[in-house]
N, C-alpha and C. Protein backbone atom coordinates (compact mmCIF):
# COMPACT_ATOMS: atom_id res chain seq x y z
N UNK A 1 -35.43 149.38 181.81
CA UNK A 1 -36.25 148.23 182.13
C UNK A 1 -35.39 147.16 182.79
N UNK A 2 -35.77 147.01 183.68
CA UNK A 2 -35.06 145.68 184.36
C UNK A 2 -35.45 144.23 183.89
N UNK A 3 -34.24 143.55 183.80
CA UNK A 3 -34.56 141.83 183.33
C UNK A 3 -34.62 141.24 184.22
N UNK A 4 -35.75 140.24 184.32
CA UNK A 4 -36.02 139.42 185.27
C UNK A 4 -35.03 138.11 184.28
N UNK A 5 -34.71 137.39 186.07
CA UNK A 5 -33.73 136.02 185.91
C UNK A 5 -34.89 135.02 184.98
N UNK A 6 -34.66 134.48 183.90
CA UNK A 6 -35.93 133.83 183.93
C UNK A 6 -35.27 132.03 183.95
N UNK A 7 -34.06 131.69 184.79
CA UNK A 7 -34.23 130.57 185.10
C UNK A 7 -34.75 130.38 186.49
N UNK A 8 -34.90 131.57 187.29
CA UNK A 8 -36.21 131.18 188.70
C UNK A 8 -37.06 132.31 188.74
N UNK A 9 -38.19 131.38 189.41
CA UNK A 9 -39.04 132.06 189.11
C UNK A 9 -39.08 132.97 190.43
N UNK A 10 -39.36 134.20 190.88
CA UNK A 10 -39.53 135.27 191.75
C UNK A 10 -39.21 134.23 193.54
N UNK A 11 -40.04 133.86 193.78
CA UNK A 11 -39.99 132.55 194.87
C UNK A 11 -38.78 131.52 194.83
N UNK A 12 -37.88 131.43 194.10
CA UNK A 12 -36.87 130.29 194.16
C UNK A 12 -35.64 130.87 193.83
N UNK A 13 -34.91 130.73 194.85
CA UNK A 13 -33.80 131.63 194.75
C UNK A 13 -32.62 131.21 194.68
N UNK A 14 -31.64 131.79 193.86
CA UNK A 14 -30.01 131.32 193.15
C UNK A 14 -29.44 130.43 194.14
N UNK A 15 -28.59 129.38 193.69
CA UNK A 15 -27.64 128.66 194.19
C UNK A 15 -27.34 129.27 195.33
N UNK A 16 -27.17 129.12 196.08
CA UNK A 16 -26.63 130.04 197.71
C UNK A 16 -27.09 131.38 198.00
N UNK A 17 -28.64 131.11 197.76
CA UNK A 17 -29.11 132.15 199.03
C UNK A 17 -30.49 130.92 199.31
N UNK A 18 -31.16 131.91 200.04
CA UNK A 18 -32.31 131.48 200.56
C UNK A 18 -33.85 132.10 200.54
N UNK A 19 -34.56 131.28 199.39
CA UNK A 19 -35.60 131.67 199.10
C UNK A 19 -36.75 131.50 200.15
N UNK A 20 -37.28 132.66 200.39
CA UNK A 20 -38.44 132.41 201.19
C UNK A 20 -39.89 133.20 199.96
N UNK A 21 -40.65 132.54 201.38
CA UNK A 21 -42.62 132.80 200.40
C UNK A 21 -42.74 133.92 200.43
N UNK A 22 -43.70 134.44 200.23
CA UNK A 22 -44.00 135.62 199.82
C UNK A 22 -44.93 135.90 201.52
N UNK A 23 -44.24 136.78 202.42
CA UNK A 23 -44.94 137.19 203.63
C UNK A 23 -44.45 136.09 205.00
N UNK A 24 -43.64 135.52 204.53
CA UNK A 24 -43.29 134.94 205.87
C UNK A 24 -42.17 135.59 206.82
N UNK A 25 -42.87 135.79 207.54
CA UNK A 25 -42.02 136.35 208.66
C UNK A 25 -40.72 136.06 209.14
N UNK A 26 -40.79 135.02 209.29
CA UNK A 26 -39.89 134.04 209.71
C UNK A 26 -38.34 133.60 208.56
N UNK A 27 -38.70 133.90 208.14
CA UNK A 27 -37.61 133.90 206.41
C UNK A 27 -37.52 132.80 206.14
N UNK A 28 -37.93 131.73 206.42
CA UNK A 28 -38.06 129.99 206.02
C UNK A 28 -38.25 129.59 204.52
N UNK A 29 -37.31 128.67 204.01
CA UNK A 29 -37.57 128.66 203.02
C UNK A 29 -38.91 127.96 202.77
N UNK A 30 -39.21 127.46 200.90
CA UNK A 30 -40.45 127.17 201.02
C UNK A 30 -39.93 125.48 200.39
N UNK A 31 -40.28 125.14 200.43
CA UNK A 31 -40.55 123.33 200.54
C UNK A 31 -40.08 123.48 198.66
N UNK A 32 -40.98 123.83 197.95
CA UNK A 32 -40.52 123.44 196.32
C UNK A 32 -39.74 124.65 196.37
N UNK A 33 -38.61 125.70 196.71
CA UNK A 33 -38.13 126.02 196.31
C UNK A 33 -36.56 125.50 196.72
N UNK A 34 -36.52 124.84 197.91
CA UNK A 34 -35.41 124.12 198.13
C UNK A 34 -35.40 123.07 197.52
N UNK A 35 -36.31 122.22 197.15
CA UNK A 35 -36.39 121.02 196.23
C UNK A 35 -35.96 121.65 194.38
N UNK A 36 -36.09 122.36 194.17
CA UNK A 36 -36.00 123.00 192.81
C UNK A 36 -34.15 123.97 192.72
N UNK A 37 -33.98 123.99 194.26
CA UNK A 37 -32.92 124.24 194.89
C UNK A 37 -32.17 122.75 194.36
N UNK A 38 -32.28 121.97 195.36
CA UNK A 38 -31.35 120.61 195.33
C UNK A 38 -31.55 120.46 193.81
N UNK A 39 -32.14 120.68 193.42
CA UNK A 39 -32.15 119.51 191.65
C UNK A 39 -31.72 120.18 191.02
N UNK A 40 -31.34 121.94 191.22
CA UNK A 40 -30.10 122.29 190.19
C UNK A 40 -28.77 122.31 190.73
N UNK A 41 -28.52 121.40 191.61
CA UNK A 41 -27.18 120.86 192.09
C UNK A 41 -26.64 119.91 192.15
N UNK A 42 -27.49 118.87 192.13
CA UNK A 42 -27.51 117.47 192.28
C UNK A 42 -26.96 116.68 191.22
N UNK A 43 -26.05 115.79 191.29
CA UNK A 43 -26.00 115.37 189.51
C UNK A 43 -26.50 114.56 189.24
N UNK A 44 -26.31 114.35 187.94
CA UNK A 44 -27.83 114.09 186.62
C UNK A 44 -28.31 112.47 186.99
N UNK A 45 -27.66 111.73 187.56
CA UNK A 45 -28.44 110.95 187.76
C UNK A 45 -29.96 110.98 188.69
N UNK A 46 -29.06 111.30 189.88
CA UNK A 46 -29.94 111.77 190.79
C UNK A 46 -31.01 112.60 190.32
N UNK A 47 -30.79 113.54 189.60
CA UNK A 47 -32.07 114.74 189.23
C UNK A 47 -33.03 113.70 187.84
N UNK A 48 -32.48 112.97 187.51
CA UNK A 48 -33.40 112.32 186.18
C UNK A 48 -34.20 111.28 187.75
N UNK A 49 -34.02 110.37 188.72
CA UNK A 49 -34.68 109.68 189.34
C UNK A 49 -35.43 110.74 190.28
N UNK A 50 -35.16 111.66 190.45
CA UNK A 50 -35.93 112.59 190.99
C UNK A 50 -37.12 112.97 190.34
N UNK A 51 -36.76 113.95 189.09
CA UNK A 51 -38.19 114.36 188.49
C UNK A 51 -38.96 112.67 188.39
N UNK A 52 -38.13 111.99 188.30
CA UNK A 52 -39.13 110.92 187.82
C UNK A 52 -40.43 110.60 188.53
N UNK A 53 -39.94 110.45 190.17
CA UNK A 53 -40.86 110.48 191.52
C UNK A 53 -41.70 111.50 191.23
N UNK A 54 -41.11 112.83 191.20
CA UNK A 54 -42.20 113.82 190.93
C UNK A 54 -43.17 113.70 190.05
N UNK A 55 -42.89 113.30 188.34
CA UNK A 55 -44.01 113.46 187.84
C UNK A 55 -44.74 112.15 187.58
N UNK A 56 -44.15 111.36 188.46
CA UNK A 56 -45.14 110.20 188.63
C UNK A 56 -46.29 110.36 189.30
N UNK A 57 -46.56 111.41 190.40
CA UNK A 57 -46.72 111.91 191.45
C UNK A 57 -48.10 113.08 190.45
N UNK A 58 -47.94 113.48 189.45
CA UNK A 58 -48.70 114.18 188.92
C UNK A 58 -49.68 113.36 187.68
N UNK A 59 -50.64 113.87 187.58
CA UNK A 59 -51.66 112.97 186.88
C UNK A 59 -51.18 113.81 184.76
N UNK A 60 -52.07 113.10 184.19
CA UNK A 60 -52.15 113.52 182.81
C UNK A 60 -52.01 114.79 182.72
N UNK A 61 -53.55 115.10 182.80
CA UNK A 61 -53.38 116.93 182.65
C UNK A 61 -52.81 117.92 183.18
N UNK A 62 -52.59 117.89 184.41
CA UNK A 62 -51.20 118.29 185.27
C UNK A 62 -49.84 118.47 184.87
N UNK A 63 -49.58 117.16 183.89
CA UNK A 63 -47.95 117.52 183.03
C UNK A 63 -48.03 117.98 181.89
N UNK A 64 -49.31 118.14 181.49
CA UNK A 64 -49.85 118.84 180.19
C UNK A 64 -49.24 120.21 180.60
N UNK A 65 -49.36 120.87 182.00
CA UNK A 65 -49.72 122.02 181.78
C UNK A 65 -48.49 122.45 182.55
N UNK A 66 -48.43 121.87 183.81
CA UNK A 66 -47.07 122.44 184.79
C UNK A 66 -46.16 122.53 184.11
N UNK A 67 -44.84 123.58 184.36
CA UNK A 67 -44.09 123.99 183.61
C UNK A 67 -43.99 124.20 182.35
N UNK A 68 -45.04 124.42 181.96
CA UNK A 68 -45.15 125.10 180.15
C UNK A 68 -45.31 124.06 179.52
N UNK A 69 -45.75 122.92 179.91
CA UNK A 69 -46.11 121.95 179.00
C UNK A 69 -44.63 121.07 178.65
N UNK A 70 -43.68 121.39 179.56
CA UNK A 70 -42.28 120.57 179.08
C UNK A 70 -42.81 119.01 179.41
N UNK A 71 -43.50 118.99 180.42
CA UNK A 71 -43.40 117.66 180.92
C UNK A 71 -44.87 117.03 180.07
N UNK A 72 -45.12 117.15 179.07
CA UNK A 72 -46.57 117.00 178.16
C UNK A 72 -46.18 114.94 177.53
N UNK A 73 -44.69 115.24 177.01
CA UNK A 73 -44.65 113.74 177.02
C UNK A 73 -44.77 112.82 178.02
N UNK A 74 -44.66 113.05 179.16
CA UNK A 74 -44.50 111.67 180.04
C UNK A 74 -46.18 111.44 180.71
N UNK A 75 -46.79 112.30 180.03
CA UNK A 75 -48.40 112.11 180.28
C UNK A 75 -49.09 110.74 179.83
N UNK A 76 -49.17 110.06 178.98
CA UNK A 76 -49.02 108.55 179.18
C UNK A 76 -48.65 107.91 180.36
N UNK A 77 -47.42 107.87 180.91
CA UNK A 77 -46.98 107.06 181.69
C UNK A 77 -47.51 107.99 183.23
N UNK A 78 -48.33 109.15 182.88
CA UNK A 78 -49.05 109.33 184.11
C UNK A 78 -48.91 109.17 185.99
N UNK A 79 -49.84 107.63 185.36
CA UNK A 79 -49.95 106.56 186.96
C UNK A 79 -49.06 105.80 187.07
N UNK A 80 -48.00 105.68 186.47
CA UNK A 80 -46.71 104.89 186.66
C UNK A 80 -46.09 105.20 187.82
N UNK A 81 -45.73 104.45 189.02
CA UNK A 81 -44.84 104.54 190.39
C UNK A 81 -44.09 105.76 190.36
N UNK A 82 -42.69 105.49 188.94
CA UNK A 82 -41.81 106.01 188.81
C UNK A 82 -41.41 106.16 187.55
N UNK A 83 -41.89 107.81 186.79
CA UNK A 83 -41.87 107.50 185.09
C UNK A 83 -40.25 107.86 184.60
N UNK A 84 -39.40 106.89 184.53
CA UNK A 84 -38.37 106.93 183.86
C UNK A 84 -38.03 107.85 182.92
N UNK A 85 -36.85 108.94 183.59
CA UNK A 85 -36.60 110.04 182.40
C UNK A 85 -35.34 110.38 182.17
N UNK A 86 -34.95 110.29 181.34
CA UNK A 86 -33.88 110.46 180.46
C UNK A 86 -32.80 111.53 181.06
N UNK A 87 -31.64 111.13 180.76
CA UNK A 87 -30.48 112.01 181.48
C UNK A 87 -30.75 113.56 180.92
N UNK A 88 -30.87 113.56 179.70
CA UNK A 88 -31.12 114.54 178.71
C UNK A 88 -32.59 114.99 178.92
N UNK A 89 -33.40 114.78 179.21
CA UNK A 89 -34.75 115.19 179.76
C UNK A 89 -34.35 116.29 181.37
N UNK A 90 -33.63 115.44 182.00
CA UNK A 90 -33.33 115.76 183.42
C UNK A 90 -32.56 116.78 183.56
N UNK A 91 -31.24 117.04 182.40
CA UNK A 91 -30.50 118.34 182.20
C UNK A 91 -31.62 119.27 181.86
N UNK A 92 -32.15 119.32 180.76
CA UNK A 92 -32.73 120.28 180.23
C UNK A 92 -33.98 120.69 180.91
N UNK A 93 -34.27 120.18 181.97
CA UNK A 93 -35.52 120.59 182.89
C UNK A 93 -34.76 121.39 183.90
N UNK A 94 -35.61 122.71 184.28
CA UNK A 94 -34.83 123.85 184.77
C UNK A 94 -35.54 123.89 186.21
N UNK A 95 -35.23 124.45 187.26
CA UNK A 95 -35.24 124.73 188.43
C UNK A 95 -36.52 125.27 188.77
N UNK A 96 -37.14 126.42 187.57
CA UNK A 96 -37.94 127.01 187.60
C UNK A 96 -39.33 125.77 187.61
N UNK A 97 -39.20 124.82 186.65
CA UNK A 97 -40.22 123.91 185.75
C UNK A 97 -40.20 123.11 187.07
N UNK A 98 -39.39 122.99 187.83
CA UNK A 98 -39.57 121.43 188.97
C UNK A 98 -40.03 122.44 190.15
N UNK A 99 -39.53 123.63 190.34
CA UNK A 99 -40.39 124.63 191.30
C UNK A 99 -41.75 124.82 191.26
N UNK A 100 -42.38 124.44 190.10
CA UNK A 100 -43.74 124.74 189.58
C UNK A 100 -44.39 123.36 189.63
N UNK A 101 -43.86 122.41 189.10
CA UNK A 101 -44.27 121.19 190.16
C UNK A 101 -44.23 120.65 190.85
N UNK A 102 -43.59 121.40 191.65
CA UNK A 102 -43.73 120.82 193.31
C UNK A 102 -44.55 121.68 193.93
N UNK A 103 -44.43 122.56 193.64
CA UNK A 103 -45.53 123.66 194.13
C UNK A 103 -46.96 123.27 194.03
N UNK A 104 -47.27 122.95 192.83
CA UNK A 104 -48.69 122.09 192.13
C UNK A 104 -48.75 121.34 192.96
N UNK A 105 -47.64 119.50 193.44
CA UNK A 105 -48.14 118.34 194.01
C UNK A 105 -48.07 119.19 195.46
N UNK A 106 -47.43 120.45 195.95
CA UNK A 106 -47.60 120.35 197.22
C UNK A 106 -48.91 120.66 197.63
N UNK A 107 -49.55 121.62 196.82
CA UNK A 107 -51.33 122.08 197.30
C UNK A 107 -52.02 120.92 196.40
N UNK A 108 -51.89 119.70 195.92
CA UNK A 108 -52.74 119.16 195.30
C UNK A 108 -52.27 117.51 196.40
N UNK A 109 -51.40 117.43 197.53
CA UNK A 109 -50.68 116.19 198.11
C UNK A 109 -50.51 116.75 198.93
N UNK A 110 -50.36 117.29 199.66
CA UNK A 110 -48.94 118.06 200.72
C UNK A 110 -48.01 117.10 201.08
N UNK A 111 -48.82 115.74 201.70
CA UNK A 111 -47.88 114.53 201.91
C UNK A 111 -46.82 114.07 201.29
N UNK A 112 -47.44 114.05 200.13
CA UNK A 112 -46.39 113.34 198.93
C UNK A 112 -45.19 114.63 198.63
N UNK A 113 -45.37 115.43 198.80
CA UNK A 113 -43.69 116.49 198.97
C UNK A 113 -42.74 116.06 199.79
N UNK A 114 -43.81 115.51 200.97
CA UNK A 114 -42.98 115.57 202.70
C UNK A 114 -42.11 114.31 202.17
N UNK A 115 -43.14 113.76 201.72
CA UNK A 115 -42.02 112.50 201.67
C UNK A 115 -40.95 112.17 200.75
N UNK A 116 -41.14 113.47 199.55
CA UNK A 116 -40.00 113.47 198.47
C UNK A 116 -38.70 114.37 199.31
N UNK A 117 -39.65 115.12 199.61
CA UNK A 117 -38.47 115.62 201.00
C UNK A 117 -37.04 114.59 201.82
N UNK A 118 -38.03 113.75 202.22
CA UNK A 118 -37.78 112.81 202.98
C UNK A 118 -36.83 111.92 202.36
N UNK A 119 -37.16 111.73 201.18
CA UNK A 119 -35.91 110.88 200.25
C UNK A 119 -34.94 112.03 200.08
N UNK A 120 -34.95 112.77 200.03
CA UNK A 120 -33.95 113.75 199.64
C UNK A 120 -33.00 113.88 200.73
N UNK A 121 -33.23 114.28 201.71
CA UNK A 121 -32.74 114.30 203.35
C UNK A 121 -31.93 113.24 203.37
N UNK A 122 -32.25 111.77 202.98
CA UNK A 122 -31.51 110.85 202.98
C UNK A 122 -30.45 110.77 202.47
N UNK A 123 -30.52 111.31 201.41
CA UNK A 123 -29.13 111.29 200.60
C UNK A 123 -28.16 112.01 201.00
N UNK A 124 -27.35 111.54 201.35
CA UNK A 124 -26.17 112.45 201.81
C UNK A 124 -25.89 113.88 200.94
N UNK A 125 -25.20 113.29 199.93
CA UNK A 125 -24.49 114.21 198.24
C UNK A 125 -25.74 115.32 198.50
N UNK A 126 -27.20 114.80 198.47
CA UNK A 126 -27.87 116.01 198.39
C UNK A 126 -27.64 117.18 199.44
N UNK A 127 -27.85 116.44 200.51
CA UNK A 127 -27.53 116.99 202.43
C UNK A 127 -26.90 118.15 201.91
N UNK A 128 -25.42 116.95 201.49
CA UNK A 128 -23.87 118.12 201.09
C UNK A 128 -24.40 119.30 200.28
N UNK A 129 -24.96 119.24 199.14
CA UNK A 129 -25.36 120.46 198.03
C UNK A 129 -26.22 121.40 198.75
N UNK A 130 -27.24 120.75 199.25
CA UNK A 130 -28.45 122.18 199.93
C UNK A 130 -28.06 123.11 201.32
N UNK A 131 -27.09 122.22 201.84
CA UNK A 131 -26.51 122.66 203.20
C UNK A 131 -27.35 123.21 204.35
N UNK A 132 -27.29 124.44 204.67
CA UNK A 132 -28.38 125.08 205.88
C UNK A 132 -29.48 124.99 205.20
N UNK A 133 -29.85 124.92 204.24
CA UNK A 133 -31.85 125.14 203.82
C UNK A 133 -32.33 123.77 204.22
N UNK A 134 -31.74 122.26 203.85
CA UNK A 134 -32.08 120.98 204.16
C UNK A 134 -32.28 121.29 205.75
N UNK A 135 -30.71 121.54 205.97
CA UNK A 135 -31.16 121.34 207.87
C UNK A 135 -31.69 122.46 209.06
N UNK A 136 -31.95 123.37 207.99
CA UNK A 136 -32.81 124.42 209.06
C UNK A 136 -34.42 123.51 208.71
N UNK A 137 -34.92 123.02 207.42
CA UNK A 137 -36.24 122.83 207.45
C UNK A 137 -36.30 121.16 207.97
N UNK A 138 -34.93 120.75 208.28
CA UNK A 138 -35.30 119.40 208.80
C UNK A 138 -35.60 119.65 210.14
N UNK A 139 -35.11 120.58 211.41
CA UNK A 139 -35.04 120.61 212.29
C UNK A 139 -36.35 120.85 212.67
N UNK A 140 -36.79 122.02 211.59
CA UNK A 140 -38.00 122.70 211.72
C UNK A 140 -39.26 121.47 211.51
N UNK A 141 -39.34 120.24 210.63
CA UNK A 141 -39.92 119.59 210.51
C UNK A 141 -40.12 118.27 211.84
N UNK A 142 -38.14 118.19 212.26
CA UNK A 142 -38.26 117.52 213.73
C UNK A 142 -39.15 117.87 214.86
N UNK A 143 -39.02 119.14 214.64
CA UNK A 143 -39.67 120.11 215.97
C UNK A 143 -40.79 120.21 215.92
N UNK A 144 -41.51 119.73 214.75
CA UNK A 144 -42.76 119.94 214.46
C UNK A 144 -43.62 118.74 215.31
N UNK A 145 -42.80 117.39 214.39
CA UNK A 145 -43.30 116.23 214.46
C UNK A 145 -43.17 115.93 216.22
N UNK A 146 -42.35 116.54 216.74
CA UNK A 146 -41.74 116.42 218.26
C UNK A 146 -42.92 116.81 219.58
N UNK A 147 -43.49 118.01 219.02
CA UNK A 147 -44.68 118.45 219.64
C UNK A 147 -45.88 118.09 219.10
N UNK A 148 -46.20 117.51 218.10
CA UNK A 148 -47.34 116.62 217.81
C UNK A 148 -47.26 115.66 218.42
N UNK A 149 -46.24 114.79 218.78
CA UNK A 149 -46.07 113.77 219.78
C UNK A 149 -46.51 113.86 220.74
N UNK A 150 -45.97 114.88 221.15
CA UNK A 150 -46.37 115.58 222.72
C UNK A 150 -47.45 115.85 223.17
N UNK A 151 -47.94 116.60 222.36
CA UNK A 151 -49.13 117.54 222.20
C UNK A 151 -50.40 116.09 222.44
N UNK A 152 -50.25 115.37 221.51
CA UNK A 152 -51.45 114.24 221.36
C UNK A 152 -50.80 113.35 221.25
């Protein structure tokens, strides 16, 4: 019987490779799996103000349930901007659990990824940790926004 990794989930792939979706041609990674990427590299400060954006970003029942119910306490603070989480919250939240909610806010927001994206990109330290996955999908996102310009 073979063991599955169970700190990622099938779609999010180890420290230095490159996870792609399931059928893309193109081998591109996928948006929450490079984000679930950066936040098991990133240090702990950064990854505690991170999830924070994220599950601010998700409503009550949503952190009830995404990632196994880890994120069930910060359901109160819900609609909060930015729900403040603990260094020790932020270690112990795994790659897999922030892959699964980003995945959730990306089909329930799409926007609100782009733009956690977007803070992320900024940060240098992160830049440094994700390396080619940040800047193949930044280019890919330049090129996007480049011919929408164009286009209309």
């Amino acid at each position: 019987m073979k063991k599955r990794n169970r700190r990622h989930p099938p779609d999010v792939a180890p420290a230095g490779t490159t996870a792609t979706s399931g059928g893309d041609e193109q081998g591109e990674a996928t948006l929450p799996a490079i984000i679930a990427g950066a936040f098991e590299r990133i240090n702990i400060r950064l990854r505690a103000r991170m999830l924070g954006r994220l599950l601010a970003s998700a409503g009550p029942i949503a952190l009830t349930v995404v990632g196994g119910g880890v994120f069930a306490k910060y359901a109160a603070q819900a609609r909060w901007p930015v729900i403040p989480v603990s260094f020790a919250d932020a270690a112990r939240a795994t790659s897999g659990q922030v892959h699964e909610l980003v995945r959730y806010l990306q089909q329930s927001n799409p926007q609100l990824v782009s733009q956690i994206f977007d803070i992320l990109a900024r940060d240098t330290a992160t830049i440094a940790a994700l390396g080619a996955s940040v800047a193949a999908l930044t280019l890919q996102r330049l090129a996007a926004s480049t011919a929408k310009r164009r286009d209309g």
